[in-house]
C-alpha atoms as a PDB file:
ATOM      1  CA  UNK A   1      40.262 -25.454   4.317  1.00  0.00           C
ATOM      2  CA  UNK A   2      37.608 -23.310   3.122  1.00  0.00           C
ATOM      3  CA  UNK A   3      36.771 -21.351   6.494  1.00  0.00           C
ATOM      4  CA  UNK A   4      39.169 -19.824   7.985  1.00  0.00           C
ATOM      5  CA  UNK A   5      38.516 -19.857  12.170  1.00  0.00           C
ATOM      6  CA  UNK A   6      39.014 -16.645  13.815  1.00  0.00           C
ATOM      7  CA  UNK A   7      39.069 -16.046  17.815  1.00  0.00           C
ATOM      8  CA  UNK A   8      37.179 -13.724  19.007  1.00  0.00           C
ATOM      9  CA  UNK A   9      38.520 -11.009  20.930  1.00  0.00           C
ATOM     10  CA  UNK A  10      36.199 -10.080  23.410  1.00  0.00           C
ATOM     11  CA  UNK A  11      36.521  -8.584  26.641  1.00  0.00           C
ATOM     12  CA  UNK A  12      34.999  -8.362  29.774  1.00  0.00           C
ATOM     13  CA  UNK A  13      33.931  -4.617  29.894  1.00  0.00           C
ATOM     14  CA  UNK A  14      32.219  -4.911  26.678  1.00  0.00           C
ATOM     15  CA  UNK A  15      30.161  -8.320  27.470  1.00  0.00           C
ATOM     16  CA  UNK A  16      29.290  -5.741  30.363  1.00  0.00           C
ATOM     17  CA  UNK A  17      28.364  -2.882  28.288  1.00  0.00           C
ATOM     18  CA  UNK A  18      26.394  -5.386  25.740  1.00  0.00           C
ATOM     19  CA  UNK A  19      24.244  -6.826  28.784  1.00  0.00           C
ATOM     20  CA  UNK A  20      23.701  -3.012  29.843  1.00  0.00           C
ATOM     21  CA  UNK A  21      22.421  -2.372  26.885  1.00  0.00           C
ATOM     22  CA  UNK A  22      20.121  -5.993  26.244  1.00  0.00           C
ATOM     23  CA  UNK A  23      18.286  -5.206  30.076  1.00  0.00           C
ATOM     24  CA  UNK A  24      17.720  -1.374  29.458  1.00  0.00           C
ATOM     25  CA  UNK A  25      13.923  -1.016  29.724  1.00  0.00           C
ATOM     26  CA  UNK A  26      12.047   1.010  26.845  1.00  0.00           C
ATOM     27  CA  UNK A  27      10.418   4.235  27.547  1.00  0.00           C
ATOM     28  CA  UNK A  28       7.212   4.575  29.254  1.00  0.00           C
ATOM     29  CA  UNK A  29       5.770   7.221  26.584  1.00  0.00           C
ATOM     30  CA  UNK A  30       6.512   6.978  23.091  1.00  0.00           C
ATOM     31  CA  UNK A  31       4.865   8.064  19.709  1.00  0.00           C
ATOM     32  CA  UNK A  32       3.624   4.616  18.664  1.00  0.00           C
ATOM     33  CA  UNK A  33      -0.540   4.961  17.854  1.00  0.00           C
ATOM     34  CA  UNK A  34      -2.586   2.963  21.008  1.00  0.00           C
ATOM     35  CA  UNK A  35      -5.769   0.971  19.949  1.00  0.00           C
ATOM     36  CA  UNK A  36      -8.278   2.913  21.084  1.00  0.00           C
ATOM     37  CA  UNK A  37     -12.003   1.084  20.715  1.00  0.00           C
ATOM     38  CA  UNK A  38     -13.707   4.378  21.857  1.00  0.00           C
ATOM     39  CA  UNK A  39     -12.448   6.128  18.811  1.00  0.00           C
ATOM     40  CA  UNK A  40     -14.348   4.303  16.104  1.00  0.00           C
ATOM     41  CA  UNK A  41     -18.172   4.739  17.997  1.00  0.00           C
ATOM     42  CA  UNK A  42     -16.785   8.029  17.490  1.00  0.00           C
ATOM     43  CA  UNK A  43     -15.955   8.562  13.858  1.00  0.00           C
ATOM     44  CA  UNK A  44     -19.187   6.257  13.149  1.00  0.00           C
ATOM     45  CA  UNK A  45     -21.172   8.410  15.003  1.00  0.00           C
ATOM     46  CA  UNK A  46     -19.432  11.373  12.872  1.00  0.00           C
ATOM     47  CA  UNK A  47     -19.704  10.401   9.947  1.00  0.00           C
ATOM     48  CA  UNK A  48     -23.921   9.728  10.380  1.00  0.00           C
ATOM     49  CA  UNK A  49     -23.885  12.994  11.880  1.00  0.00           C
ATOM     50  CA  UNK A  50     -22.357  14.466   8.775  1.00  0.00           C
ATOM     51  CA  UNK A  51     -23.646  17.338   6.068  1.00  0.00           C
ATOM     52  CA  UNK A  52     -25.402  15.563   3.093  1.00  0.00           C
ATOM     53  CA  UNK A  53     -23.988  16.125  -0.404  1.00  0.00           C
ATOM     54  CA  UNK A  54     -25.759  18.840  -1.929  1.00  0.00           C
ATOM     55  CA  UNK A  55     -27.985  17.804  -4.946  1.00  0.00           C
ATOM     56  CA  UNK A  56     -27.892  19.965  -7.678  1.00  0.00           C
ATOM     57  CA  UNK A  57     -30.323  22.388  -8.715  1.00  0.00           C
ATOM     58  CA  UNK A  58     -33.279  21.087 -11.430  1.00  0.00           C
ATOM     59  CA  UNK A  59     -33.278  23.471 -14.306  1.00  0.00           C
ATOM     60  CA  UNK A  60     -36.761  24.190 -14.712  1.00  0.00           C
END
């Protein structure tokens, strides 16, 4: 036979511990970016509202 079947070895406290750990909720803050639609009016609006290149000077 080509496979071997092993038992597993399993026991009750850590199925518990596993299903602990599957139904713990996630944090209610984390560091993850949020979509924020305001945000691009606001760069738009920035960069219209921003300094023009300066041209450079004619000789004359």
């Amino acid at each position: 036979m080509l496979a071997q079947e092993t038992p597993l070895l399993v026991s009750s406290t850590d199925t518990a511990t596993l299903c602990t750990a599957m139904v713990e909720p996630e944090a209610a803050l984390s560091d993850a970016p949020v979509y924020a639609p305001q945000a691009a009016g606001v760069l738009l609006l920035l960069a219209l509202l921003s300094p023009k290149e300066p041209k450079e000077p004619k000789d004359k």
